[in-house]
N, C-alpha and C. Protein backbone atom coordinates (compact mmCIF):
# COMPACT_ATOMS: atom_id res chain seq x y z
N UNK A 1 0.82 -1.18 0.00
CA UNK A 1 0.00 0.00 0.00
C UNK A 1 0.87 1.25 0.00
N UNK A 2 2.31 1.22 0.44
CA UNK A 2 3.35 2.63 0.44
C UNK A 2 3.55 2.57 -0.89
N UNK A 3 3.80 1.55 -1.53
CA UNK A 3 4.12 1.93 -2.90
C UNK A 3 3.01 2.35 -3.48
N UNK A 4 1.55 2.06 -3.62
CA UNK A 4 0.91 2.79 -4.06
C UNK A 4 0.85 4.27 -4.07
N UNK A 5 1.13 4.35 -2.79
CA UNK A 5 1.12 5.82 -2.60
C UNK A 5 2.02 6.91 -2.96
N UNK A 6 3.19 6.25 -3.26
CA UNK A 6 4.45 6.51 -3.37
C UNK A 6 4.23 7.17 -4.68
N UNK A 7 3.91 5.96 -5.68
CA UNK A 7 3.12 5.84 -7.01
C UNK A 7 1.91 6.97 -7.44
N UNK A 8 0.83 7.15 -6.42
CA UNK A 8 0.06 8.47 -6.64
C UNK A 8 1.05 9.45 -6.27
N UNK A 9 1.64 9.88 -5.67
CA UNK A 9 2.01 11.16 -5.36
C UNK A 9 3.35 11.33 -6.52
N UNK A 10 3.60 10.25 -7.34
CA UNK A 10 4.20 10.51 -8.46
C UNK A 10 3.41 10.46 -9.07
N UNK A 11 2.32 10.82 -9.53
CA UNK A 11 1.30 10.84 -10.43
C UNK A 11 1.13 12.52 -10.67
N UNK A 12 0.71 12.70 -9.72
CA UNK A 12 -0.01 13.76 -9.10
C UNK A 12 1.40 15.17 -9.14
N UNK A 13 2.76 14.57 -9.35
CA UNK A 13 3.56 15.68 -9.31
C UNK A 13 3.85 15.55 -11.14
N UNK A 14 3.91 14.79 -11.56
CA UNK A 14 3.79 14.84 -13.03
C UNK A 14 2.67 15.30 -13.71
N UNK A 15 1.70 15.37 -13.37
CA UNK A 15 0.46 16.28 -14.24
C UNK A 15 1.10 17.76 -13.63
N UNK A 16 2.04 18.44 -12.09
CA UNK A 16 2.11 19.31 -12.65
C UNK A 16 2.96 19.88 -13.17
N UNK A 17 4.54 18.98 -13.36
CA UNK A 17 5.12 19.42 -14.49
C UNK A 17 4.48 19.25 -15.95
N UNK A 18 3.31 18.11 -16.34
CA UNK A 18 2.72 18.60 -17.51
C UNK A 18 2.75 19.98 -17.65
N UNK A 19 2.46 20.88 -16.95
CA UNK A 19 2.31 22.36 -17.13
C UNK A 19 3.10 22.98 -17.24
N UNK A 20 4.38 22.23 -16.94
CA UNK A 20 5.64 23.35 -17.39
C UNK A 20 6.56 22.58 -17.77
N UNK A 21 6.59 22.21 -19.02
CA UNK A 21 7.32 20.85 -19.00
C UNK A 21 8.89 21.43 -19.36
N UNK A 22 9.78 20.37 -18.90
CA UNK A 22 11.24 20.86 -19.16
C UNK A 22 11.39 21.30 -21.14
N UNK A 23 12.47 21.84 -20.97
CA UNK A 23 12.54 22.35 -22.30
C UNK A 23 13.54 21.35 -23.68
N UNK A 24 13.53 20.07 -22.79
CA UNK A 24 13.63 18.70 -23.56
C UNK A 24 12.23 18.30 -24.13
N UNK A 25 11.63 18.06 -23.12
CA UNK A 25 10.28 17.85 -23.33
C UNK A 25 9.61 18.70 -24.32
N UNK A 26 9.35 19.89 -23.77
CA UNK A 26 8.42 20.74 -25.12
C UNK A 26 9.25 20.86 -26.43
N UNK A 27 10.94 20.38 -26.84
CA UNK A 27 11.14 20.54 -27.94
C UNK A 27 10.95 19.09 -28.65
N UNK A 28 11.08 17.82 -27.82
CA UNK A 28 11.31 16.40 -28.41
C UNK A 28 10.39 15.66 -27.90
N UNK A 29 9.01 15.85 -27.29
CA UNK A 29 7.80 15.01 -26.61
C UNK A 29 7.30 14.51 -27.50
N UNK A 30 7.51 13.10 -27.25
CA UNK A 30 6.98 11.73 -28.14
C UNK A 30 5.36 11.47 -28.63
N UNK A 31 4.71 12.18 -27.45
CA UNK A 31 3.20 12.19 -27.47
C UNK A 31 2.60 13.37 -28.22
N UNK A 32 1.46 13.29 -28.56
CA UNK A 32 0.43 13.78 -29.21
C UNK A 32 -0.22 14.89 -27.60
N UNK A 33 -0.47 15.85 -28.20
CA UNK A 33 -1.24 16.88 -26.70
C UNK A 33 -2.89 15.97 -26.45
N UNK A 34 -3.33 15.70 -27.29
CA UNK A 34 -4.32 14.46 -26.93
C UNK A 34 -4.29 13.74 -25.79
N UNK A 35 -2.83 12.81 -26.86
CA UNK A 35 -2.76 11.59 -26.35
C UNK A 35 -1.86 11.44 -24.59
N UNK A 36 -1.65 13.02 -24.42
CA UNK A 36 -0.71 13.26 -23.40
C UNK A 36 -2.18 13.47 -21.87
N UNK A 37 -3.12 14.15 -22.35
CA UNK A 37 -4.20 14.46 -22.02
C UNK A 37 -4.94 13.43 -21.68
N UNK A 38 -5.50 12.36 -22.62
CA UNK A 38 -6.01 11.00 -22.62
C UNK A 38 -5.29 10.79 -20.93
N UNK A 39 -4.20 10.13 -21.39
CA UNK A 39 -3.14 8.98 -20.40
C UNK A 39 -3.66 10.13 -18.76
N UNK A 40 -3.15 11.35 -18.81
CA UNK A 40 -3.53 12.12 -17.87
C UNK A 40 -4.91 11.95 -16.92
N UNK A 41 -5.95 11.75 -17.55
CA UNK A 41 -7.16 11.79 -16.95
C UNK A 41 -7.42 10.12 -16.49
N UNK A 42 -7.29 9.06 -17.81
CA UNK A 42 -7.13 7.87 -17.54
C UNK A 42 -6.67 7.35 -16.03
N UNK A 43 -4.80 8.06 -15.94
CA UNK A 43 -4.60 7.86 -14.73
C UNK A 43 -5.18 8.61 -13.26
N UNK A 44 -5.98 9.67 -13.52
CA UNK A 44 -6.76 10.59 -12.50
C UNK A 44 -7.73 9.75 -11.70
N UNK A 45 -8.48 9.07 -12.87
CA UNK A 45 -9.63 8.38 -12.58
C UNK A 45 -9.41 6.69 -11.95
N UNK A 46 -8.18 5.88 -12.43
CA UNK A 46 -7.81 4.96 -11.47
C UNK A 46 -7.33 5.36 -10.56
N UNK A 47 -6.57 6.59 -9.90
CA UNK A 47 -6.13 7.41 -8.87
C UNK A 47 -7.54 7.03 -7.91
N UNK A 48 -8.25 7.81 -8.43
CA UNK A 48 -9.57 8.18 -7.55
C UNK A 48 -10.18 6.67 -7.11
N UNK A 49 -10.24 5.84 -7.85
CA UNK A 49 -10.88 4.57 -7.57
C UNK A 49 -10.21 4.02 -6.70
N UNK A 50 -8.99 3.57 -6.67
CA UNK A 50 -8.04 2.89 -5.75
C UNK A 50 -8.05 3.52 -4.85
N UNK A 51 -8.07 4.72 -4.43
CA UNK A 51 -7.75 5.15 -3.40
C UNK A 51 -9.21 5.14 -2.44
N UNK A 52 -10.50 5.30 -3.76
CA UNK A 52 -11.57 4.88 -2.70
C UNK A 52 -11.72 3.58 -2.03
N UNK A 53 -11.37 2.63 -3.09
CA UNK A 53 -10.95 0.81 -2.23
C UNK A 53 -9.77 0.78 -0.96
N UNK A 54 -9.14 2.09 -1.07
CA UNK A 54 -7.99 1.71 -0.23
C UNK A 54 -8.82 2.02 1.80
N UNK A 55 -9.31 3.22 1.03
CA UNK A 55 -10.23 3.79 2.31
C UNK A 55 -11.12 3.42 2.80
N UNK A 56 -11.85 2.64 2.19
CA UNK A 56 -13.25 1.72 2.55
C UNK A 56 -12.14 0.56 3.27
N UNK A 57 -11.54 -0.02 2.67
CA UNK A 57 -10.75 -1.33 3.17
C UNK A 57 -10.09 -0.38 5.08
N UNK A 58 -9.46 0.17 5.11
CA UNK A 58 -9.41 0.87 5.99
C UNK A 58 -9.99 1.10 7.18
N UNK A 59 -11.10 2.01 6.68
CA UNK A 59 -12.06 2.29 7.54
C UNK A 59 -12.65 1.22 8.03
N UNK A 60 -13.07 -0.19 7.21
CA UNK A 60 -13.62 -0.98 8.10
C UNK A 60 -12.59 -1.57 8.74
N UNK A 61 -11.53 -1.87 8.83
CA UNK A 61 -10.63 -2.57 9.14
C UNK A 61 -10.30 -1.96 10.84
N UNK A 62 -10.29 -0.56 10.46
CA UNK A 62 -9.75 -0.03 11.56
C UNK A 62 -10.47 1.02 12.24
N UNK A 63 -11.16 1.59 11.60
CA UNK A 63 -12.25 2.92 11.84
C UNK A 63 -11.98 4.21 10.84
N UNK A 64 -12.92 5.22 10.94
CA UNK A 64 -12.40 6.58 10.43
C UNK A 64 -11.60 7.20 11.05
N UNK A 65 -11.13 7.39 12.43
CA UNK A 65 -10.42 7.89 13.04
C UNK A 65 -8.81 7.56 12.29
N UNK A 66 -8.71 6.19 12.30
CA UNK A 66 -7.52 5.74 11.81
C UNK A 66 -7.57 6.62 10.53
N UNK A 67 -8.40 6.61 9.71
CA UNK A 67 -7.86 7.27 8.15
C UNK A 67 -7.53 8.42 8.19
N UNK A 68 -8.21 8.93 8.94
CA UNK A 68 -8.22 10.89 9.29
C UNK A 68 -6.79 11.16 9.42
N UNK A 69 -6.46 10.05 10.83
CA UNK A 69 -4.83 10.04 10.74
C UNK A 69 -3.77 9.96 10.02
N UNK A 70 -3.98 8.84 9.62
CA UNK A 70 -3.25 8.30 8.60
C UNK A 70 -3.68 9.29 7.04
N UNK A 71 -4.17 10.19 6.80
CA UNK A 71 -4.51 11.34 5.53
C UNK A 71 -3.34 12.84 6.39
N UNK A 72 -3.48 12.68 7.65
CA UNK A 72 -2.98 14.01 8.50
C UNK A 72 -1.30 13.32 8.18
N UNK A 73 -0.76 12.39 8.26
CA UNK A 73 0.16 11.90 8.43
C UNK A 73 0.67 12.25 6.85
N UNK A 74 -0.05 11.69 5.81
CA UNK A 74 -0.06 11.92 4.18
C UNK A 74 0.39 12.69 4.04
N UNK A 75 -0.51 14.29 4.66
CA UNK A 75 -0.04 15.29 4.25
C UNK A 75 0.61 15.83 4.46
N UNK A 76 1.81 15.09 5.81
CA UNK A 76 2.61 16.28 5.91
C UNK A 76 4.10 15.68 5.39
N UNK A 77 3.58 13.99 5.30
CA UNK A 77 4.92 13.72 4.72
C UNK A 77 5.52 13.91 3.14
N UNK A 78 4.02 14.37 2.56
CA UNK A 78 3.83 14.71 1.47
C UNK A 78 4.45 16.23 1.24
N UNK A 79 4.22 17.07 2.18
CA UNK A 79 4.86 18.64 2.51
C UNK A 79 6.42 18.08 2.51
N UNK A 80 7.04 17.50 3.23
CA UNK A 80 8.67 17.20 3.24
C UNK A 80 8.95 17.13 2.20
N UNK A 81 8.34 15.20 1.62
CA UNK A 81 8.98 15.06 0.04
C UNK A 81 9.07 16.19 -0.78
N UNK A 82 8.28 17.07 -1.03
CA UNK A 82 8.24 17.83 -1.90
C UNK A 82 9.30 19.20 -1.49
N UNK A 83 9.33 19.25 -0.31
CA UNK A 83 10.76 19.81 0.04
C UNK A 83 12.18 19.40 -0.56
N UNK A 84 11.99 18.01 -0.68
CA UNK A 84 13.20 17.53 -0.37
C UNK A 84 13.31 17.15 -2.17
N UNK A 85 12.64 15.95 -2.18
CA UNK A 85 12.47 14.76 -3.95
C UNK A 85 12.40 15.56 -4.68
N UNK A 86 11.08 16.99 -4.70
CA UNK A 86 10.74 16.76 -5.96
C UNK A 86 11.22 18.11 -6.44
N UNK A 87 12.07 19.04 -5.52
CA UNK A 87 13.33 20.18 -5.54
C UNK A 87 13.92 19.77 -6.18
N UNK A 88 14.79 18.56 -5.73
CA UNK A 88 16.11 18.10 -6.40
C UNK A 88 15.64 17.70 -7.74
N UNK A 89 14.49 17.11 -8.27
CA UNK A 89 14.55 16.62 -9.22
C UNK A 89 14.50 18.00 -10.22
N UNK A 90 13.71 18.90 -9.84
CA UNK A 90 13.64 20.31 -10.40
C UNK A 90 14.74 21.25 -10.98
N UNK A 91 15.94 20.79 -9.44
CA UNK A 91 17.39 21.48 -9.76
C UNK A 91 17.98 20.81 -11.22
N UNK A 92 18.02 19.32 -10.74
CA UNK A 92 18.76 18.56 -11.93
C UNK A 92 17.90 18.65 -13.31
N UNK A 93 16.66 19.22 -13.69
CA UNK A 93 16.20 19.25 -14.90
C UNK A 93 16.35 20.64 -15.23
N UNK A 94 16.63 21.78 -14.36
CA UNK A 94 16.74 22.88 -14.80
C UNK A 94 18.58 23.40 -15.09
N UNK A 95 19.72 22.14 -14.42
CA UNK A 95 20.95 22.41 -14.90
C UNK A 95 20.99 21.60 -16.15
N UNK A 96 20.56 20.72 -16.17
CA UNK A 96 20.24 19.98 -18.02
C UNK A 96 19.97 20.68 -18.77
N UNK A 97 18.91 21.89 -18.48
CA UNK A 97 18.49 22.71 -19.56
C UNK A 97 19.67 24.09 -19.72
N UNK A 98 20.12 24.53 -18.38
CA UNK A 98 21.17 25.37 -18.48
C UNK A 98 22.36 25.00 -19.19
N UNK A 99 22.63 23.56 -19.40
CA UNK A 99 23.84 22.60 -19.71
C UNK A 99 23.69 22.87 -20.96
N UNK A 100 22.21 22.04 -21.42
CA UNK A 100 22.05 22.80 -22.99
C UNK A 100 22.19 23.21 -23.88
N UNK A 101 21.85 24.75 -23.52
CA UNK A 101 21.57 26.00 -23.91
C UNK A 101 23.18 26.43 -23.99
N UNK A 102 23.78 26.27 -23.03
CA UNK A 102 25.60 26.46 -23.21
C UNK A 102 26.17 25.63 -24.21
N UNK A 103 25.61 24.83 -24.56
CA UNK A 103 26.35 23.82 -25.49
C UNK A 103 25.95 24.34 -26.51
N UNK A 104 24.49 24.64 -27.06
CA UNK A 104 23.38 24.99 -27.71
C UNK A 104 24.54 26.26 -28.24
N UNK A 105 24.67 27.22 -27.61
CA UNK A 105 25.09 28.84 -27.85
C UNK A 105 27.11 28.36 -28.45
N UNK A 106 27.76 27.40 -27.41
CA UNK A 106 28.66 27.15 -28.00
C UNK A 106 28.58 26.31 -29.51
N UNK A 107 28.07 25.61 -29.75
CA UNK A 107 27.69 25.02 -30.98
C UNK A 107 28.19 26.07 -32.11
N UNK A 108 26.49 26.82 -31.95
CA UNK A 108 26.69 27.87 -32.55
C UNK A 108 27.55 28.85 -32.72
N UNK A 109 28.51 29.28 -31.65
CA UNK A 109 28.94 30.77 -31.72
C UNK A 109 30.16 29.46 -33.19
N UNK A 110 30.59 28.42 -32.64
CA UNK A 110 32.00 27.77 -33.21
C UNK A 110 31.51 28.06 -34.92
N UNK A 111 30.07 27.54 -35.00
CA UNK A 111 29.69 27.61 -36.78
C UNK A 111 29.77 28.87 -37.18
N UNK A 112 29.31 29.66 -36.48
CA UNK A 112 29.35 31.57 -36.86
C UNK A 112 30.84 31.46 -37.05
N UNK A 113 31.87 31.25 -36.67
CA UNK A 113 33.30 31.64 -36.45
C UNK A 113 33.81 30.62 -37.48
N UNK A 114 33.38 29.60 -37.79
CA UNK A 114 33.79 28.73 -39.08
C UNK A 114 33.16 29.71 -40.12
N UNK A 115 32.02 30.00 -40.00
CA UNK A 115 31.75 30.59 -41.79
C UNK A 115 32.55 31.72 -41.41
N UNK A 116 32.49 32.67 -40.75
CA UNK A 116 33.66 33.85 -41.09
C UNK A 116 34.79 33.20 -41.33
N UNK A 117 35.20 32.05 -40.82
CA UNK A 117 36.93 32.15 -40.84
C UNK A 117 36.77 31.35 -42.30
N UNK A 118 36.20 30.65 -42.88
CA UNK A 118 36.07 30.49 -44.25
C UNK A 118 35.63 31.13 -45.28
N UNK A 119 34.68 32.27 -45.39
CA UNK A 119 34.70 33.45 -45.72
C UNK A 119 35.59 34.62 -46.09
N UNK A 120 36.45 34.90 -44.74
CA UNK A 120 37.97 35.55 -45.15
C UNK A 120 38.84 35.66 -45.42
N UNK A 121 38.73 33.77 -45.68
CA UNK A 121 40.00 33.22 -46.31
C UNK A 121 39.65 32.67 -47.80
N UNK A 122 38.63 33.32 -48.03
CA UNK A 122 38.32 32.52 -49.31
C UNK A 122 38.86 33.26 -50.28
C-alpha cells in the first residue's frame, strides 16, 4: 500500500510538471497533446478509484479515526517530500536545460566563427 502511494504522489507531481514541462520535453515530446491528455485523466480516474478501495478497506478494518490520521500523516509527509524529492529533481532538470543551452550557444557561436573564418580566407 506505500508503494501505491508513493506511485500516486508521483502521479499527481507529473500532471504538474505537464504544465511546465522541461525544455527537452516541449522541444522532443513523443506524445500527441491528446494523447498526453487521454493517459492524464485515464490515470486521475484509477487514482480516484483505488484510493476509494484503499479507504473503505481501511475504515472498516480499523475505523475513520484511523484514516483521518493516517490522511494528516499523508499530508505532511507529502509537505517534506516535496521539500526535499521533488526540488532536487527540479534542480537537476533545470541544470540539463542550463547545460544545454551552453552547449546549444557554443555550438553555434564555433559555426558563426567557421563561416567567417572560411569566408575571409576565401
Amino acid at each position: 500500500m506505500g508503494q501505491w502511494y508513493t506511485l500516486a504522489a508521483d502521479i499527481t507531481q507529473a500532471e504538474q510538471e505537464a504544465e511546465n514541462p522541461p525544455l527537452f520535453k516541449q522541444l522532443f515530446g513523443g506524445e500527441s497533446v491528446e494523447q498526453e491528455a487521454l493517459n492524464a485523466t485515464i490515470a486521475k480516474q484509477k487514482l480516484k478509484e483505488h484510493e476509494a478501495t484503499i479507504r473503505g478497506m481501511i475504515c472498516m478494518a480499523y475505523g475513520t479515526e484511523v484514516y483521518r490520521e493516517m490522511m494528516q500523516m499523508r499530508r505532511e509527509i507529502k509537505e517534506r517530500r516535496e521539500r526535499t524529492l521533488y526540488r532536487q529533481r527540479r534542480r537537476r532538470r533545470l541544470l540539463l536545460d542550463v547545460v544545454a543551452g551552453i552547449v546549444g550557444i557554443g555550438v553555434s557561436a564555433f559555426v558563426i566563427y567557421s563561416v567567417v573564418w572560411i569566408i575571409s580566407t576565401a
